[in-house]
Protein backbone atom coordinates (compact mmCIF):
# COMPACT_ATOMS: atom_id res chain seq x y z
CA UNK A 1 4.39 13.25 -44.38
CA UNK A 2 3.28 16.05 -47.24
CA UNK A 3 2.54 19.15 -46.68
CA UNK A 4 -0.91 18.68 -47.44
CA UNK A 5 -1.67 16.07 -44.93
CA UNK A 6 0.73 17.90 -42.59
CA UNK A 7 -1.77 21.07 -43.27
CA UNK A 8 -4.64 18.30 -42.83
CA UNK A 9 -3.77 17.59 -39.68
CA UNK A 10 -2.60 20.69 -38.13
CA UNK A 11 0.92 19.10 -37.14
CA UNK A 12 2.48 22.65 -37.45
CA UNK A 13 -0.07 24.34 -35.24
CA UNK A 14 0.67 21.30 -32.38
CA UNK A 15 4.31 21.78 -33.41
CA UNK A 16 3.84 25.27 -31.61
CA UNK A 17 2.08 24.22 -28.43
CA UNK A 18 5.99 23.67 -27.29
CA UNK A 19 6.94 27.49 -28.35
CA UNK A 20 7.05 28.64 -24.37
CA UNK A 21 10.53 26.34 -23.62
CA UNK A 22 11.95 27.77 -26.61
CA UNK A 23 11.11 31.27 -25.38
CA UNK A 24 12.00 30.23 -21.88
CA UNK A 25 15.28 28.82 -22.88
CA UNK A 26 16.00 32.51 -25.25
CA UNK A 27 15.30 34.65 -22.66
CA UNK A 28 17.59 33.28 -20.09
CA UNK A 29 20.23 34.03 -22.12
CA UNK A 30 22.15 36.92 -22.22
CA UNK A 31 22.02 39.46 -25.20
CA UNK A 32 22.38 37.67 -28.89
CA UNK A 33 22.82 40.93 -30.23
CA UNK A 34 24.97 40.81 -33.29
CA UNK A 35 25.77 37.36 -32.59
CA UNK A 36 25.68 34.31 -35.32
CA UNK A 37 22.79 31.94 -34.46
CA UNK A 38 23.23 27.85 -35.83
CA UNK A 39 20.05 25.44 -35.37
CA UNK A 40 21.04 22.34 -35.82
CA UNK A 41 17.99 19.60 -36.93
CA UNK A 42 16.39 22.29 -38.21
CA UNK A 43 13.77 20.21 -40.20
CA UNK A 44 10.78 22.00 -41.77
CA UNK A 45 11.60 25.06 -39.33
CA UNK A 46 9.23 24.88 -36.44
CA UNK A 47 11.93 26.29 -33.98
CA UNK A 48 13.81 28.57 -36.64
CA UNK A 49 10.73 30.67 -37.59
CA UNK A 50 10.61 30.64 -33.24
CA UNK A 51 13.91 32.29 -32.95
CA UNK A 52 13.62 34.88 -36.11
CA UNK A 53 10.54 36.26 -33.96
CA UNK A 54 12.14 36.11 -30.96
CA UNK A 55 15.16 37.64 -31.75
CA UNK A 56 12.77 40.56 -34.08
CA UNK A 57 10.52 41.00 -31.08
CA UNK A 58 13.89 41.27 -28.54
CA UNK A 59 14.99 43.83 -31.16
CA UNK A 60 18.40 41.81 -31.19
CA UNK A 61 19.10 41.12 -34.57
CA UNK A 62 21.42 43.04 -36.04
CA UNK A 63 22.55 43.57 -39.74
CA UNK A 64 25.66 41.50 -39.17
CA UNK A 65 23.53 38.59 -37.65
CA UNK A 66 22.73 35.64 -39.00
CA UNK A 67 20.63 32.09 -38.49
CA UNK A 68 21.39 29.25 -40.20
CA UNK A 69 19.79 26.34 -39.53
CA UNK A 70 20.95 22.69 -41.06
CA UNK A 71 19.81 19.12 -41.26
CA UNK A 72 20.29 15.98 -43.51
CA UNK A 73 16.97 15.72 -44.76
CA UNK A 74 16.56 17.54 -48.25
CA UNK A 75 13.19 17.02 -48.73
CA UNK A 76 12.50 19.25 -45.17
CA UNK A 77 14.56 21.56 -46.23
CA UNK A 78 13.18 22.28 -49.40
CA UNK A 79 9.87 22.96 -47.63
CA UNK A 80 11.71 24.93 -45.34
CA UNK A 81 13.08 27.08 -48.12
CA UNK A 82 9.72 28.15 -49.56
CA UNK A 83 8.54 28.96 -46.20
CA UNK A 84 11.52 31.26 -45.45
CA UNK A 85 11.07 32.95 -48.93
CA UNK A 86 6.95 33.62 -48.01
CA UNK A 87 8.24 34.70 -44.87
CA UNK A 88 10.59 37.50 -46.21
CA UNK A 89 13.44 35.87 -44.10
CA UNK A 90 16.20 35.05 -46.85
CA UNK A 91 18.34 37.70 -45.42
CA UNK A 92 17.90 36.90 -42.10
CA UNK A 93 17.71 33.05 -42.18
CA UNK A 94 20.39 30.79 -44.25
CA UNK A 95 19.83 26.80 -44.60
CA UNK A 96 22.10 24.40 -45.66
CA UNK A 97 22.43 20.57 -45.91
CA UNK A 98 24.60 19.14 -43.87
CA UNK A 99 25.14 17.01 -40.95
CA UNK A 100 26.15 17.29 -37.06
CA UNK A 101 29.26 15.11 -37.19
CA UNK A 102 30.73 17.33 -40.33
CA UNK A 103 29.31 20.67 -40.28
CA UNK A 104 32.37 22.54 -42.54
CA UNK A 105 32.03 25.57 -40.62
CA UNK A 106 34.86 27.77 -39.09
CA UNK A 107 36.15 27.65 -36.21
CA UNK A 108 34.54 30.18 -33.48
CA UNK A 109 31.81 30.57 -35.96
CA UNK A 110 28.85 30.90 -33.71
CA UNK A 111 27.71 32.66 -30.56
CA UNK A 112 24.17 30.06 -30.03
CA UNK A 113 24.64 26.88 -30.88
CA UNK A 114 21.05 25.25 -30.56
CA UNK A 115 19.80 21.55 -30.79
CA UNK A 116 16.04 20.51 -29.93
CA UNK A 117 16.14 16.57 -30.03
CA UNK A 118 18.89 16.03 -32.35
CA UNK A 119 22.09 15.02 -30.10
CA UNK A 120 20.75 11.74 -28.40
CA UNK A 121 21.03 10.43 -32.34
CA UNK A 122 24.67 10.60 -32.67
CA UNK A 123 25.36 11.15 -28.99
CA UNK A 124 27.10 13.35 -27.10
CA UNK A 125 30.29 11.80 -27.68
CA UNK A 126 29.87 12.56 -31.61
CA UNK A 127 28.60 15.79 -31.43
CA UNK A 128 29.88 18.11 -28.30
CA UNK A 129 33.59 18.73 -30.07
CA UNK A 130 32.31 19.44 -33.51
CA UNK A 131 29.73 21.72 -31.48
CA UNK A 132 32.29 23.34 -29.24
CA UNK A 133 34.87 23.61 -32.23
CA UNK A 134 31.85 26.07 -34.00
CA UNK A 135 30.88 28.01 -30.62
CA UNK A 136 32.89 31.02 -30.25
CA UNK A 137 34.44 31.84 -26.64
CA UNK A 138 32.09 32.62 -24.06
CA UNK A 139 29.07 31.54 -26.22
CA UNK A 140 26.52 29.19 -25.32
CA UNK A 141 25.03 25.76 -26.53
CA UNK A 142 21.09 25.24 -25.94
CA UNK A 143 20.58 21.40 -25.48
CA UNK A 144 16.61 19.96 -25.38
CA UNK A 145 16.68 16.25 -24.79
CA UNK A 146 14.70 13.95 -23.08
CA UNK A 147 15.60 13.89 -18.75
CA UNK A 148 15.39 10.44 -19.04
CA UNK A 149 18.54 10.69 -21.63
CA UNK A 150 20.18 13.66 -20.62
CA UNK A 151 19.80 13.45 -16.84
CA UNK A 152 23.13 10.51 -16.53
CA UNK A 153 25.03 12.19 -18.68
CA UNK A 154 25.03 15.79 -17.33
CA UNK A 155 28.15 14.79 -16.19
CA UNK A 156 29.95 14.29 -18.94
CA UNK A 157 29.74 17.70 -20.47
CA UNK A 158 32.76 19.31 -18.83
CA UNK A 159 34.74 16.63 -20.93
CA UNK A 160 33.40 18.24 -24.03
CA UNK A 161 34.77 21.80 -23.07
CA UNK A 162 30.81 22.62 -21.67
CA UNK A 163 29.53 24.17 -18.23
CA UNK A 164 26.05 23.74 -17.30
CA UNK A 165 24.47 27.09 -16.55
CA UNK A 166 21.02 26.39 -16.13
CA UNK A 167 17.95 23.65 -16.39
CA UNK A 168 14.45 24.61 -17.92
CA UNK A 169 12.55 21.17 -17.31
CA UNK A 170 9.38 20.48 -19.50
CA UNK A 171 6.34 19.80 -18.39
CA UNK A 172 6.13 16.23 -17.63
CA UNK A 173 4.42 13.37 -20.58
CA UNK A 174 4.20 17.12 -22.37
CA UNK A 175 4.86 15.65 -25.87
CA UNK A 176 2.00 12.99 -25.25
CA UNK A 177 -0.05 14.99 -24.39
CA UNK A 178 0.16 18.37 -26.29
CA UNK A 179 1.28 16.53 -29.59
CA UNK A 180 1.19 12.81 -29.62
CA UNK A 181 -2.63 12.54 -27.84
CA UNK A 182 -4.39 15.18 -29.89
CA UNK A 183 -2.77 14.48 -32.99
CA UNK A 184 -3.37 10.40 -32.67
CA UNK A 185 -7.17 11.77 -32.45
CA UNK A 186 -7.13 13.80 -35.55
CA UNK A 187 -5.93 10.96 -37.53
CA UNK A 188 -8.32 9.01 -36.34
CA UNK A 189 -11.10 11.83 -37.48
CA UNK A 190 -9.38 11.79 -40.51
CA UNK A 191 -9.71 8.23 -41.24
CA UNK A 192 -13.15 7.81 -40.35
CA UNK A 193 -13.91 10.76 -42.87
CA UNK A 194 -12.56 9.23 -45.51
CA UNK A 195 -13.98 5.73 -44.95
CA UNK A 196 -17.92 7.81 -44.98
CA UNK A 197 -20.18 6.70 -47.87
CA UNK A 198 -19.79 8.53 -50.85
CA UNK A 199 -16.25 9.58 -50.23
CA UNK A 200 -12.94 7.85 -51.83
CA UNK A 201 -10.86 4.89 -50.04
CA UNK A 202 -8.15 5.82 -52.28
CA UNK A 203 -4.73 7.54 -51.60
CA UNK A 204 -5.84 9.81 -48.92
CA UNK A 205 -6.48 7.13 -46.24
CA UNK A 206 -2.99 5.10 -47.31
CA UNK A 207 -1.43 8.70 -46.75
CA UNK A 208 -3.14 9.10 -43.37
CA UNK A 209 -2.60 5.81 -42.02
CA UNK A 210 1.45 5.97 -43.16
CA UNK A 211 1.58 9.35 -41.42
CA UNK A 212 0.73 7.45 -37.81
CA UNK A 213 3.82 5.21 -38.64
């Protein structure tokens, strides 16, 4: 999807309907004072820009801190980039290319580890050691997957070197409704705008209607 149509259709502002469990899930952590922050599936940056302000507004960040988020997708990235550099985040926030499975960071590197709907992709079995290989001692590893996914395999994470500490649960059909629901209806708005009289058939609509798939 471009970031015009993306701008179109307000997918950034619906994005940030979901900003309270990412708040939630910050606060009930202990200090991340000078601590080393990784996102992984960082995408176009709707949760990094969410922990730069948290971490501002907590008065947490610290010169020797750092976020970096990464992710496979280049194209995201490179939106990502400009965004940070509007922002006036480049010394704050770091990006990089790179996947899960092979991050090429140290060992120990990080204090938060954090993944929003990234791990059921590879699975847990491909991506809790190279996650608990990168979290220093004593630091923690904030999971968001779907119950449905995670809920059996809760188990399993003490094979992986992990000990639950705590559950923030979403609200129920949440991403229907906040996201999926409102923005099915905007490309449908969309659409019908550019089918009025007088106005173009063209490239717009074809963009619309391959941003539902």
């Amino acid at each position: 999807m471009s970031a015009r149509i993306r701008q179109e259709l307000g997918v950034d502002e619906l994005r940030e309907r979901f900003a309270e469990y990412t708040r939630a899930a910050y606060e009930s952590l202990p200090s991340t004072r000078n601590q080393r922050i990784l996102e992984i599936g960082c995408g176009r940056g709707a949760v990094t820009f969410r922990l730069a302000r948290l971490s501002e507004s907590a008065q947490e960040f610290a010169p020797d801190s750092e976020i970096v988020g990464i992710d496979i997708d280049g194209d995201a990235l490179a939106e990502l980039a400009r965004r940070i550099e509007v922002e006036g985040l480049c010394r704050r926030v770091q990006i990089l290319q790179r996947s899960l499975l092979v991050t090429g960071f140290a060992d120990e590197r990080f204090g938060l580890v954090w993944a929003e709907g990234v791990v059921h992709i590879p699975g847990l079995e491909a991506s809790l050691p190279e996650c608990n290989r990168i979290l220093e001692p004593g630091g923690y590893f904030v999971l968001v997957e779907a119950i449905a996914w995670m809920e059996p395999r809760l188990r399993n994470l003490p094979r992986f070197g992990f000990e639950l500490v705590e559950r923030i649960p979403w609200e129920p059909d949440c991403w229907w409704t906040r996201y999926g629901k409102p923005l099915e209806a905007r490309i449908r708005r969309a659409l019908a705008r550019s089918k009025a009289p007088g106005r173009s058939r063209g490239a717009d609509a074809c963009a619309i209607t391959g941003a539902v798939a």
